[in-house]
N, C-alpha and C. Protein backbone atom coordinates (compact mmCIF):
# COMPACT_ATOMS: atom_id res chain seq x y z
N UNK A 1 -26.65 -38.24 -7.65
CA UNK A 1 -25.77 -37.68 -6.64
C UNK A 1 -24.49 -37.13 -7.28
N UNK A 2 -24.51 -37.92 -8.17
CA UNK A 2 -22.50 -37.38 -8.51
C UNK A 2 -22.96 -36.09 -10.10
N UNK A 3 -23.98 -35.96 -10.31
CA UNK A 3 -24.16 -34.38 -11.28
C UNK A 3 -24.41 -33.71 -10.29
N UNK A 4 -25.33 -33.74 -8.89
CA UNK A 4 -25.17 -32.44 -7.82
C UNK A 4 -23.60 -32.65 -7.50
N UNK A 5 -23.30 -33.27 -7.48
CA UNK A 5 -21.83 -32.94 -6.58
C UNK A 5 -20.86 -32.38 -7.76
N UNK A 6 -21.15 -32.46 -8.89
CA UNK A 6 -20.31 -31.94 -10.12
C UNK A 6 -20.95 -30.42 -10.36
N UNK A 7 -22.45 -30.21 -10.07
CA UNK A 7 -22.91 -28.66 -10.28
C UNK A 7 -22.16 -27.67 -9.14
N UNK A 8 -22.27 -28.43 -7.53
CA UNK A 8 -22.04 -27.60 -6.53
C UNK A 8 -20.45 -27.57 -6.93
N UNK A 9 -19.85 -28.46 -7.34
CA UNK A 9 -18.06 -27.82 -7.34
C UNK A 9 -18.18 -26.81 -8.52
N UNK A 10 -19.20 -26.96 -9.32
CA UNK A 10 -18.81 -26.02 -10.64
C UNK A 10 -19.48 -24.59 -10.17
N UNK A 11 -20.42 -24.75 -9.56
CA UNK A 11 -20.79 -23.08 -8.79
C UNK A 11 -20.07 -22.92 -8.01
N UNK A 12 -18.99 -24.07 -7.15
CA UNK A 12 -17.97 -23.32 -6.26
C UNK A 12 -17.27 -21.94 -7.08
N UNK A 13 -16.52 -23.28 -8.32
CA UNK A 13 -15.77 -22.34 -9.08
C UNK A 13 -16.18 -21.14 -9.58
N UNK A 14 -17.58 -21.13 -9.85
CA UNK A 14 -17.89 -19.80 -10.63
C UNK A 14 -17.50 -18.60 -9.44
N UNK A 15 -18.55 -18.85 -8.42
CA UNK A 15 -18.34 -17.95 -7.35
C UNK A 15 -17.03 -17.28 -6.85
N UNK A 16 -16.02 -18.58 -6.75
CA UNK A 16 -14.96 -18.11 -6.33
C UNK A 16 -14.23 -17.33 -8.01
N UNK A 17 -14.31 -17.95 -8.78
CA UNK A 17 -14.10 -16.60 -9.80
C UNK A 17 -14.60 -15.27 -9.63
N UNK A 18 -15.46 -14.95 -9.39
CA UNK A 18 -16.28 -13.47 -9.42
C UNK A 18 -15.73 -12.77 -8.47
N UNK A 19 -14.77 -13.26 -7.88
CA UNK A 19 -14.08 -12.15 -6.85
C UNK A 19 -12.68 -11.20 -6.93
N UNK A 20 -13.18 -9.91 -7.61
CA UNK A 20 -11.78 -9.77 -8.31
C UNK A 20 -10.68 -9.60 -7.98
N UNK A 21 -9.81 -10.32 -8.40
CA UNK A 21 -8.51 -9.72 -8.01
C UNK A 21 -7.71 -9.04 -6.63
N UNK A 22 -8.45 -7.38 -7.10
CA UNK A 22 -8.24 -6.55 -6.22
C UNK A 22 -8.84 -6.30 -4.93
N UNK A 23 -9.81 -7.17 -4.72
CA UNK A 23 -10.67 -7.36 -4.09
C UNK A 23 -10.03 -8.80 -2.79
N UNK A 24 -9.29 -9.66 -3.50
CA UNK A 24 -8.86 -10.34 -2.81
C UNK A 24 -7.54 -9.68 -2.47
N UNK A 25 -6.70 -8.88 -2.79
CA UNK A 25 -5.74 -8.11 -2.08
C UNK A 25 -6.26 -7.10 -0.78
N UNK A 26 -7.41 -6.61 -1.13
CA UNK A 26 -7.82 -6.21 -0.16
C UNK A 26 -7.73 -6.63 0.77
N UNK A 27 -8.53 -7.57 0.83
CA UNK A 27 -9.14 -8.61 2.19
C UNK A 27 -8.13 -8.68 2.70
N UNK A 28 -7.06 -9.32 2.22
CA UNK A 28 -5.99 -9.35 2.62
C UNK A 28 -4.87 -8.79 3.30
N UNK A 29 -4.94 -7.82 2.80
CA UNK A 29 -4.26 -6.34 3.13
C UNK A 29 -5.26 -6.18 4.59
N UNK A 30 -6.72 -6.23 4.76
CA UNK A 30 -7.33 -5.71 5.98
C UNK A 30 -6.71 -6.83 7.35
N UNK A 31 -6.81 -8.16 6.37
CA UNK A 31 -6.44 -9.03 7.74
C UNK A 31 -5.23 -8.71 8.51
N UNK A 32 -4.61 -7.97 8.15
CA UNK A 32 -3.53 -6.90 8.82
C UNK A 32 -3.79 -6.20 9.67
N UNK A 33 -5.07 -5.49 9.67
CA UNK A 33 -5.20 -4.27 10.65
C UNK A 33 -5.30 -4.37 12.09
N UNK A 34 -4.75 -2.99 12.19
CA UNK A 34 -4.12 -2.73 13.68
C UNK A 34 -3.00 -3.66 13.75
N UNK A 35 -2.10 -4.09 13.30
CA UNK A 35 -0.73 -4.44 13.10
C UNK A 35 0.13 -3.89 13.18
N UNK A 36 1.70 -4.04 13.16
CA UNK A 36 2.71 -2.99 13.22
C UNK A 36 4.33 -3.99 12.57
N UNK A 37 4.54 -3.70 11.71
CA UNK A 37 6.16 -4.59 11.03
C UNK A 37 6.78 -3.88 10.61
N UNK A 38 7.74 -4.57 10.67
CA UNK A 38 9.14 -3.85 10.76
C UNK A 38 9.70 -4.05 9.04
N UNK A 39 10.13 -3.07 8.67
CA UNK A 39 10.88 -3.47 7.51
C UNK A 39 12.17 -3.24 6.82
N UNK A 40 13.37 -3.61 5.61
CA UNK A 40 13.96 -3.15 5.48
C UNK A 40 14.06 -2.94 3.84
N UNK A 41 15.18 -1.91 4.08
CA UNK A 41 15.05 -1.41 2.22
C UNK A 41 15.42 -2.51 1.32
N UNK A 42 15.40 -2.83 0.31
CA UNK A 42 14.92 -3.69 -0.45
C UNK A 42 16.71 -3.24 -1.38
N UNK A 43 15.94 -1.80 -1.74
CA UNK A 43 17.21 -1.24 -2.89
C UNK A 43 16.54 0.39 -3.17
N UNK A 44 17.75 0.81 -3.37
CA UNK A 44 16.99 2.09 -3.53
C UNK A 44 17.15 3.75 -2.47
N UNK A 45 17.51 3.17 -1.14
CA UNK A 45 17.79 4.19 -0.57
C UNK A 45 19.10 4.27 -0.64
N UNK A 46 19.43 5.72 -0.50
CA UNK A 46 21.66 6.25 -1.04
C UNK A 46 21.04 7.12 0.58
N UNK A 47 22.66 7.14 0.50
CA UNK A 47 22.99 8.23 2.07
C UNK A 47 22.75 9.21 1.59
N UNK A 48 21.68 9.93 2.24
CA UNK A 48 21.18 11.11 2.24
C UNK A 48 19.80 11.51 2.16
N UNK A 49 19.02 9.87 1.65
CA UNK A 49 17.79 10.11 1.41
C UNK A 49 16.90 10.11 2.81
N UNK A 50 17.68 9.96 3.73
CA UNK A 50 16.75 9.54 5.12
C UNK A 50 16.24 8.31 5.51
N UNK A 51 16.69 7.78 5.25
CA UNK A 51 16.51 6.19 5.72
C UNK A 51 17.46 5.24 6.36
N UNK A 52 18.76 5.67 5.38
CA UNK A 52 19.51 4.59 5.91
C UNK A 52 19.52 4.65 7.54
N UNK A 53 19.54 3.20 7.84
CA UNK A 53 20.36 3.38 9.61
C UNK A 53 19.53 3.68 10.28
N UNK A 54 17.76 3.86 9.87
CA UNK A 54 16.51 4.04 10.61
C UNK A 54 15.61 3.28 10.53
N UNK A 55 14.92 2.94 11.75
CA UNK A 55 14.24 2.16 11.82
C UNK A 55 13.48 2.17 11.08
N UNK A 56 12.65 1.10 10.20
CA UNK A 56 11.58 1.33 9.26
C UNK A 56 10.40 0.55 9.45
N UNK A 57 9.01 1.27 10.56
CA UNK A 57 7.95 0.71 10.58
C UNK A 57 6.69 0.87 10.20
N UNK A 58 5.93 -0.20 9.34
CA UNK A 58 4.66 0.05 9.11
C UNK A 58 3.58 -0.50 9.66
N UNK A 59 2.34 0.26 9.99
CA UNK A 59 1.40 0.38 10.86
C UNK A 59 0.37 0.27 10.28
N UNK A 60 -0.81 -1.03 9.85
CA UNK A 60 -2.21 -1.04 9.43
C UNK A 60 -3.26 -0.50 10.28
N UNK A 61 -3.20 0.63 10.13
CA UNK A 61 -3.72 1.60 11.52
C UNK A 61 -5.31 1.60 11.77
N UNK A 62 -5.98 1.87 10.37
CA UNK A 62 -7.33 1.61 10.20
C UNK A 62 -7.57 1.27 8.74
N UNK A 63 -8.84 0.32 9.28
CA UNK A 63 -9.49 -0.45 8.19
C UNK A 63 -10.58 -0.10 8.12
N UNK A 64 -11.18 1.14 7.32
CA UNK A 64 -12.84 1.22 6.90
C UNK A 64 -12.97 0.52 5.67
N UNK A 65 -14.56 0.48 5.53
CA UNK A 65 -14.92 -0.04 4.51
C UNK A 65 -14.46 0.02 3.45
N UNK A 66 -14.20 1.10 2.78
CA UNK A 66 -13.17 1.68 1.43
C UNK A 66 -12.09 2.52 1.61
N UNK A 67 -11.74 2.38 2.71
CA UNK A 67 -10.20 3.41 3.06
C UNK A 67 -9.23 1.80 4.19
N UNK A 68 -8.13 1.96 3.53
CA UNK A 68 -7.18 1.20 4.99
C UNK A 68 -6.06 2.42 4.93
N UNK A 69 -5.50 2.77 6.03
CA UNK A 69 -4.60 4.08 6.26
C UNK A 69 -3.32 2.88 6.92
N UNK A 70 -2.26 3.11 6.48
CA UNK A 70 -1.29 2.56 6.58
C UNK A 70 0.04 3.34 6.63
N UNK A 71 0.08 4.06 8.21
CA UNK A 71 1.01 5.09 8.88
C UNK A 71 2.94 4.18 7.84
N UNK A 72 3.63 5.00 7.59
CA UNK A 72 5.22 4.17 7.51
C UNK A 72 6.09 5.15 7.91
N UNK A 73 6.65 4.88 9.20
CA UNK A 73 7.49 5.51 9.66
C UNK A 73 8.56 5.63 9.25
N UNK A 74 9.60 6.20 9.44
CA UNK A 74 11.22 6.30 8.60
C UNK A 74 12.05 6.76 10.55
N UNK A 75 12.16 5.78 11.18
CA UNK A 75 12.94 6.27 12.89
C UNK A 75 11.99 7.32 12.99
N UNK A 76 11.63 8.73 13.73
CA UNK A 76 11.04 8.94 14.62
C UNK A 76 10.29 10.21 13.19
N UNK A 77 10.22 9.85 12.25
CA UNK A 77 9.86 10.89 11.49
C UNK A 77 8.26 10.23 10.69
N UNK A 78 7.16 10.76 11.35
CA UNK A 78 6.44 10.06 11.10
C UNK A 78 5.25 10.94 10.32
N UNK A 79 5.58 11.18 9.36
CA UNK A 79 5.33 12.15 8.20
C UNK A 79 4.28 11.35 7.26
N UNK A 80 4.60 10.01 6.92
CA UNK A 80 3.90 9.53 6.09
C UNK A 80 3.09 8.29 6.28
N UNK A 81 2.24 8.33 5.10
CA UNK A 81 1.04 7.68 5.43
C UNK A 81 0.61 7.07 4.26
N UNK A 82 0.11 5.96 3.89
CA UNK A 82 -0.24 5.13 2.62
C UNK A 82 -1.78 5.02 2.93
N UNK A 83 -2.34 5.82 2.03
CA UNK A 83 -3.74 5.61 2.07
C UNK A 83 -4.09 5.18 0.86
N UNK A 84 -4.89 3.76 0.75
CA UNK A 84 -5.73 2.68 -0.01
C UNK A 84 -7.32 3.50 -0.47
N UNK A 85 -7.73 3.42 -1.09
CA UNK A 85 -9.43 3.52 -1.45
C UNK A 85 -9.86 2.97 -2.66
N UNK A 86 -10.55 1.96 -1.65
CA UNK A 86 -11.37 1.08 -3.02
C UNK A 86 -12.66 1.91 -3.78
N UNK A 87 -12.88 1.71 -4.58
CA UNK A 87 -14.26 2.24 -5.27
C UNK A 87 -15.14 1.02 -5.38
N UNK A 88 -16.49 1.23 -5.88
CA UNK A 88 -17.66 0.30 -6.43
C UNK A 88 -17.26 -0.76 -7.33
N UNK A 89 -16.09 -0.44 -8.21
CA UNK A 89 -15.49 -1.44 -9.10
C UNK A 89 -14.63 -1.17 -8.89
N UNK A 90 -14.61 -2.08 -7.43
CA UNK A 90 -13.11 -2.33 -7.06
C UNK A 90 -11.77 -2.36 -7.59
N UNK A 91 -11.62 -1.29 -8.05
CA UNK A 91 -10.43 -0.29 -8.44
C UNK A 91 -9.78 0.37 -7.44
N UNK A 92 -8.68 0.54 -6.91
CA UNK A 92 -7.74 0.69 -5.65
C UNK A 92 -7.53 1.94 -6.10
N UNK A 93 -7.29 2.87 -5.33
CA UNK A 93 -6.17 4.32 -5.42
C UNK A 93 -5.25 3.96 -4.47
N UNK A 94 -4.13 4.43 -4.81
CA UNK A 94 -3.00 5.08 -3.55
C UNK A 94 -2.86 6.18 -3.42
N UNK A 95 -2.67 6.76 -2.33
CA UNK A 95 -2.45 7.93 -2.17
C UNK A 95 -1.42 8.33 -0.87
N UNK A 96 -0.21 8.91 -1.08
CA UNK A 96 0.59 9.27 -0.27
C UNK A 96 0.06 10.98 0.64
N UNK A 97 0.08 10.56 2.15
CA UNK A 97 -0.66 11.72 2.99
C UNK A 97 0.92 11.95 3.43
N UNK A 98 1.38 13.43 3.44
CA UNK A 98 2.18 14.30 3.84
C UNK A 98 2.33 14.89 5.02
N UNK A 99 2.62 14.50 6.19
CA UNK A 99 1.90 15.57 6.86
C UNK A 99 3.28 16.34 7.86
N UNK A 100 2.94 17.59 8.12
CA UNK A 100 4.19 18.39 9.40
C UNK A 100 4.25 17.80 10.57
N UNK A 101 5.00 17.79 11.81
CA UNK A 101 5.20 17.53 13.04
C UNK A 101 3.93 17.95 13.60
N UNK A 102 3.17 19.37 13.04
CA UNK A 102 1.91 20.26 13.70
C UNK A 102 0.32 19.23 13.15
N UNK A 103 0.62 18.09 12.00
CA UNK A 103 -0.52 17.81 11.46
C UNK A 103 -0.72 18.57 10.28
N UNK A 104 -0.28 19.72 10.34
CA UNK A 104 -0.62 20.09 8.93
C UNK A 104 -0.41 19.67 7.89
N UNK A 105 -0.79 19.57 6.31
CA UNK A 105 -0.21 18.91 5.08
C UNK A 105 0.79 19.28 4.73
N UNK A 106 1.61 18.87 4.45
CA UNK A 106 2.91 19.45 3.39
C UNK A 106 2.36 19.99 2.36
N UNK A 107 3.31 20.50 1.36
CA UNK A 107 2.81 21.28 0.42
C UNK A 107 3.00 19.94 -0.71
N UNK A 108 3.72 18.94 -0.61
CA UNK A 108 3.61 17.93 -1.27
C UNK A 108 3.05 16.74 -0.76
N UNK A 109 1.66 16.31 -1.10
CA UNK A 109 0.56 15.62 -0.49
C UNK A 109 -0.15 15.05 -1.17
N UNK A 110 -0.88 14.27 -1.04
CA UNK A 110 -2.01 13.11 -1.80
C UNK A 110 -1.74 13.24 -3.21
N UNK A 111 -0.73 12.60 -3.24
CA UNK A 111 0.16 12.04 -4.50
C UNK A 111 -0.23 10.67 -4.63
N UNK A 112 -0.21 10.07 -6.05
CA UNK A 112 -0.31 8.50 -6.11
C UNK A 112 -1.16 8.46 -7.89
N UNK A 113 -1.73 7.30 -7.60
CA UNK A 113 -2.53 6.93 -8.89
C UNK A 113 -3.42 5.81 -8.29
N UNK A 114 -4.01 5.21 -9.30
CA UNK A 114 -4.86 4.39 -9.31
C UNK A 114 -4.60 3.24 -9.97
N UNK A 115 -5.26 1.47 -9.70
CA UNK A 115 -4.83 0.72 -10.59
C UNK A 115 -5.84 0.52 -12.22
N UNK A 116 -4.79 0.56 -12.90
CA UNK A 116 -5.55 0.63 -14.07
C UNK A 116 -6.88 -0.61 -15.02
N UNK A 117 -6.47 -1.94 -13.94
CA UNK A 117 -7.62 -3.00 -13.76
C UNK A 117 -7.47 -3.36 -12.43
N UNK A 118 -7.87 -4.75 -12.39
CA UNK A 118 -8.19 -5.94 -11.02
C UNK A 118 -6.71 -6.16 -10.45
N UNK A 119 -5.20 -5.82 -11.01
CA UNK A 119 -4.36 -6.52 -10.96
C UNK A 119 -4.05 -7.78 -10.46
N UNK A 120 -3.69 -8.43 -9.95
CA UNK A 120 -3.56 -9.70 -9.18
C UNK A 120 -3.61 -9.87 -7.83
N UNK A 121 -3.84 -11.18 -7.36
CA UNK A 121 -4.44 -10.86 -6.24
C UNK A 121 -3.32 -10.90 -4.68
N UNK A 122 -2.18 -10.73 -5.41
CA UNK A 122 -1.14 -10.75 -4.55
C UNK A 122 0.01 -9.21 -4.91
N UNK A 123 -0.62 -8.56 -5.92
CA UNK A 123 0.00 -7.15 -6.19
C UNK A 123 -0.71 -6.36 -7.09
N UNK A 124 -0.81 -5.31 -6.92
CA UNK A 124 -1.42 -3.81 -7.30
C UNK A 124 -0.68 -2.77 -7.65
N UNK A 125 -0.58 -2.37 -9.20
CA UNK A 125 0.13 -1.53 -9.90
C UNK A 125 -0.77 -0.18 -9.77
N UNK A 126 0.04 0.99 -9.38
CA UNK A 126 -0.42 2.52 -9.00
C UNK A 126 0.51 3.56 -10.26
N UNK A 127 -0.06 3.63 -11.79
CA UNK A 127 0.74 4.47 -12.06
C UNK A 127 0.10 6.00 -11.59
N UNK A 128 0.98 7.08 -11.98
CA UNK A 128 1.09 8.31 -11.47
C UNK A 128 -0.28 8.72 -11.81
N UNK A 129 -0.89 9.39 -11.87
CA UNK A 129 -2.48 10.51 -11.90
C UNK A 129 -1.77 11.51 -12.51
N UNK A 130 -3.15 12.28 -12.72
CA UNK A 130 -2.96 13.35 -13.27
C UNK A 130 -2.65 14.53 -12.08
N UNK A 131 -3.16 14.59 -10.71
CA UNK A 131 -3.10 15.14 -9.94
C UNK A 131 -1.24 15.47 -9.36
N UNK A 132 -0.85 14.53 -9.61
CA UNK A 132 0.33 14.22 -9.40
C UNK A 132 1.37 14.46 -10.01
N UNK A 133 0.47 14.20 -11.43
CA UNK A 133 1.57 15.15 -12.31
C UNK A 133 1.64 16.34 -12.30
N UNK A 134 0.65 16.79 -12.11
CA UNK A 134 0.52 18.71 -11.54
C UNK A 134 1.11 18.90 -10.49
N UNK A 135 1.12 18.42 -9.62
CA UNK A 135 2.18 18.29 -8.14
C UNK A 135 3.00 18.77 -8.05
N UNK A 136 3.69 17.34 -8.75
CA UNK A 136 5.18 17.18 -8.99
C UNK A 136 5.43 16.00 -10.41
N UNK A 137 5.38 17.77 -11.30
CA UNK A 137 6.07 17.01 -12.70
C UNK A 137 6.90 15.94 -12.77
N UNK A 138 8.31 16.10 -12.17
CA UNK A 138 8.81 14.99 -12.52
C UNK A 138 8.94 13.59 -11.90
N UNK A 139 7.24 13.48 -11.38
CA UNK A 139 7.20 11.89 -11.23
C UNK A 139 5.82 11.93 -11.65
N UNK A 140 5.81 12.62 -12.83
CA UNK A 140 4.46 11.61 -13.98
C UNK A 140 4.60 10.48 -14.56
N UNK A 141 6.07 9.98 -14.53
CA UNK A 141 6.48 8.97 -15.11
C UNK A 141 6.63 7.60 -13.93
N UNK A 142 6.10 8.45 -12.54
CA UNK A 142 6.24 7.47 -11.27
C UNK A 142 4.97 5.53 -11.91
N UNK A 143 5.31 4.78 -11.21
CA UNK A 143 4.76 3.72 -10.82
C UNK A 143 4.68 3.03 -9.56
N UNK A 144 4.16 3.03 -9.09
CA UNK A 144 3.96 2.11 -7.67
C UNK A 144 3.39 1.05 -7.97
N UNK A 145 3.85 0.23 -7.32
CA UNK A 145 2.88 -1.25 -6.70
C UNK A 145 3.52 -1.63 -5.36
N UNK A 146 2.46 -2.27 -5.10
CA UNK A 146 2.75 -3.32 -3.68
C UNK A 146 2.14 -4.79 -4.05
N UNK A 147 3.23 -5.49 -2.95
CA UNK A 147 2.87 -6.92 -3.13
C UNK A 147 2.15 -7.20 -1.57
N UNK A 148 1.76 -8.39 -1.86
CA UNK A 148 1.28 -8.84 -0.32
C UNK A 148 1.40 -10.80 -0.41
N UNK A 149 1.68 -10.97 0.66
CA UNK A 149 1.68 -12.41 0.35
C UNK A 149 1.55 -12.79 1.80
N UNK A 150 1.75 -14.29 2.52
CA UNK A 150 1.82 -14.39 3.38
C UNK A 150 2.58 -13.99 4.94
N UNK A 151 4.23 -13.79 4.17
CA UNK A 151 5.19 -13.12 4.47
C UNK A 151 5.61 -11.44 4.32
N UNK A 152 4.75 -11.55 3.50
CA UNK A 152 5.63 -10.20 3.56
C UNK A 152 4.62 -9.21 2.83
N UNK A 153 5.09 -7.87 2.65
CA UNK A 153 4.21 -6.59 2.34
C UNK A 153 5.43 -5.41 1.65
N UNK A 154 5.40 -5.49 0.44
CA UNK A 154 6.90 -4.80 -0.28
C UNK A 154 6.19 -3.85 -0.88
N UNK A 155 6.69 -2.33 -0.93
CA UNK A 155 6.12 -1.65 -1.32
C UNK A 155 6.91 -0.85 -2.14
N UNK A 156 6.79 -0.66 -3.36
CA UNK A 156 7.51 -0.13 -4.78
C UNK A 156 7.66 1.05 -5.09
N UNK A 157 8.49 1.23 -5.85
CA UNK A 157 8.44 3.13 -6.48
C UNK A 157 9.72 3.00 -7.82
N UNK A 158 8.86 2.98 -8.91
CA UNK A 158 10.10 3.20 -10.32
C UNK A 158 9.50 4.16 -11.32
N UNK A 159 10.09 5.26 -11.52
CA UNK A 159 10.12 6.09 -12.05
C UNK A 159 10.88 5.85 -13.56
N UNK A 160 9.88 5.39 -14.40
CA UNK A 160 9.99 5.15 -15.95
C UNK A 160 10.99 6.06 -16.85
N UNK A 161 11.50 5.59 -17.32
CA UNK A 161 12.55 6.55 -17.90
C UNK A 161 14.07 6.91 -17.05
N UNK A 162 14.06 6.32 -16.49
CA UNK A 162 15.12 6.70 -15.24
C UNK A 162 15.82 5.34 -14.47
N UNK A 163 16.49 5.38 -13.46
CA UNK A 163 17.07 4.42 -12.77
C UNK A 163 16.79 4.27 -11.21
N UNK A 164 15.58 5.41 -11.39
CA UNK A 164 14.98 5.51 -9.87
C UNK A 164 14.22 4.54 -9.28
N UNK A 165 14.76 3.83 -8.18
CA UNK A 165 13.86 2.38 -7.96
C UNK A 165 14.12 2.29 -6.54
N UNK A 166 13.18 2.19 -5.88
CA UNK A 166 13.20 2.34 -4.44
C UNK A 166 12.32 0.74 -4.30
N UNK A 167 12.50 0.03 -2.75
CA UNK A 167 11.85 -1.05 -2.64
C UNK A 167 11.83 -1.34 -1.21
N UNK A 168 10.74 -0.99 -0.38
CA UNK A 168 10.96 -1.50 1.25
C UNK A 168 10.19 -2.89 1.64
N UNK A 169 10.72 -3.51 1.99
CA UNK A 169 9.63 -4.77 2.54
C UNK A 169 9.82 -5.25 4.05
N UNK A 170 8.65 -5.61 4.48
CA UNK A 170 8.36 -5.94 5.22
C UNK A 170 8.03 -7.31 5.87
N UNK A 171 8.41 -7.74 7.39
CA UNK A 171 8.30 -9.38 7.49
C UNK A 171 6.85 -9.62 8.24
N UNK A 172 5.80 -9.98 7.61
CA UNK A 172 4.45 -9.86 8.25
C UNK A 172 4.67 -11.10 9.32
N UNK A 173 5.47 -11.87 9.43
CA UNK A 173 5.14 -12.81 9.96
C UNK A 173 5.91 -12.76 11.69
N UNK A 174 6.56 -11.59 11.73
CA UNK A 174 6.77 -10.93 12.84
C UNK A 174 6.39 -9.44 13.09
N UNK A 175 5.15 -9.72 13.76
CA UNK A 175 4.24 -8.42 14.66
C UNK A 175 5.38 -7.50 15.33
N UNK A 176 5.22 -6.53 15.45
CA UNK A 176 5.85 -5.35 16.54
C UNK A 176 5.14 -4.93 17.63
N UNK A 177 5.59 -4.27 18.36
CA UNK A 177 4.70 -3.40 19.39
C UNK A 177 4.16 -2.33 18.31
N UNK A 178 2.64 -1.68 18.73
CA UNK A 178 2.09 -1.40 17.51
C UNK A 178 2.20 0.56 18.44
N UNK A 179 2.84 1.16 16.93
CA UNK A 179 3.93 2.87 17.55
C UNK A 179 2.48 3.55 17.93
N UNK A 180 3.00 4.89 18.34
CA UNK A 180 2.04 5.75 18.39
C UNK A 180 1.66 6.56 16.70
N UNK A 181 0.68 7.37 17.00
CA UNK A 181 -0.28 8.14 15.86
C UNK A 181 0.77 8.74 15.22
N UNK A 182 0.24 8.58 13.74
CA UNK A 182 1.42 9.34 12.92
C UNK A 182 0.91 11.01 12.60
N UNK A 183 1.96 11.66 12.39
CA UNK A 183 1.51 13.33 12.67
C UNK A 183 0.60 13.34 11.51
N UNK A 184 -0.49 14.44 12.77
CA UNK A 184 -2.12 14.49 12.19
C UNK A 184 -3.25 13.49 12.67
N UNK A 185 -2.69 12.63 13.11
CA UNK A 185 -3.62 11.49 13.70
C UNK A 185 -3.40 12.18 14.96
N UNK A 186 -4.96 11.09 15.66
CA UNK A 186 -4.45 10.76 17.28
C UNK A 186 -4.83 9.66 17.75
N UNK A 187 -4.22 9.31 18.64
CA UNK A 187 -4.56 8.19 19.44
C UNK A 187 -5.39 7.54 20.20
């Protein structure tokens, strides 16, 4: 009895090893959806960038299988959008969606990177792409990550070489009324 009870804890462990990383941020990140929190700047926004003094909400809007779309409002300007995509080896992209008051894209759009392993299972490093660097040159040197934890959902931006460091977080552990469609969506 006590070598089965020593195999089944040791295949617990294996099993629960084999789940990577990024994979458990996921999950995590989904148990969010259809949510709505409120957040505030961390560090990083100066008067002028559009933020200060506005409300700042984010919205786990949809959860597909390999996409979660995650609307972030800035007060009534609801332009942007954090889109997730996992791959087969669960490797994350980010990608920032742009969009006009009409739905249309901005001309600066699906910007981001990818993580370069599993990262951890409570944060996910996004350096810049190549796409992005064609974009907009001067944030090839961009990095993103986000954290996730029980509390909270902080979402990053430092631009290497520089003093550019932006940081918004969020209190998961107080829900909002959940906003309307961010431009380009509908409801």
């Amino acid at each position: 009895m006590k070598k089965l009870l020593i195999l089944l804890l040791f295949s617990l462990q294996i099993t629960a090893q084999e789940i990577p990383n990024s994979e458990v941020f996921w999950n995590t990140l989904k148990e969010h959806c259809g949510k709505a929190y409120e957040g505030v700047i961390v560090e990083g926004a100066k008067a002028g960038e559009g933020f200060t003094g506005k409300k700042l909400v984010m919205h786990i809007r949809s959860c597909e299988e390999n996409t979660i779309r995650i609307p972030f409002f800035v007060g009534d300007d609801k332009s942007r959008t954090w889109v997730f995509n996992i791959s087969d080896k669960k490797l994350i992209e980010l990608k920032h969606d742009h969009r006009h008051k009409d739905g249309s894209e901005d001309k600066v759009t699906q910007y981001g990177g990818s993580n370069p392993n599993t990262g951890l299972a409570n944060i996910q490093f996004f350096p810049a792409d190549q796409y992005t660097s064609n974009l907009i040159s001067y944030a090839s040197n961009n990095v993103w990550w986000v954290t996730i934890d029980e509390t909270s959902f902080t979402y990053n931006l430092r631009r290497i070489g520089t003093d550019r460091f932006f940081s918004v977080k969020f209190d998961l552990t107080k829900e909002i009324e959940t906003p309307s469609a961010p431009w380009g969506s509908e409801d």
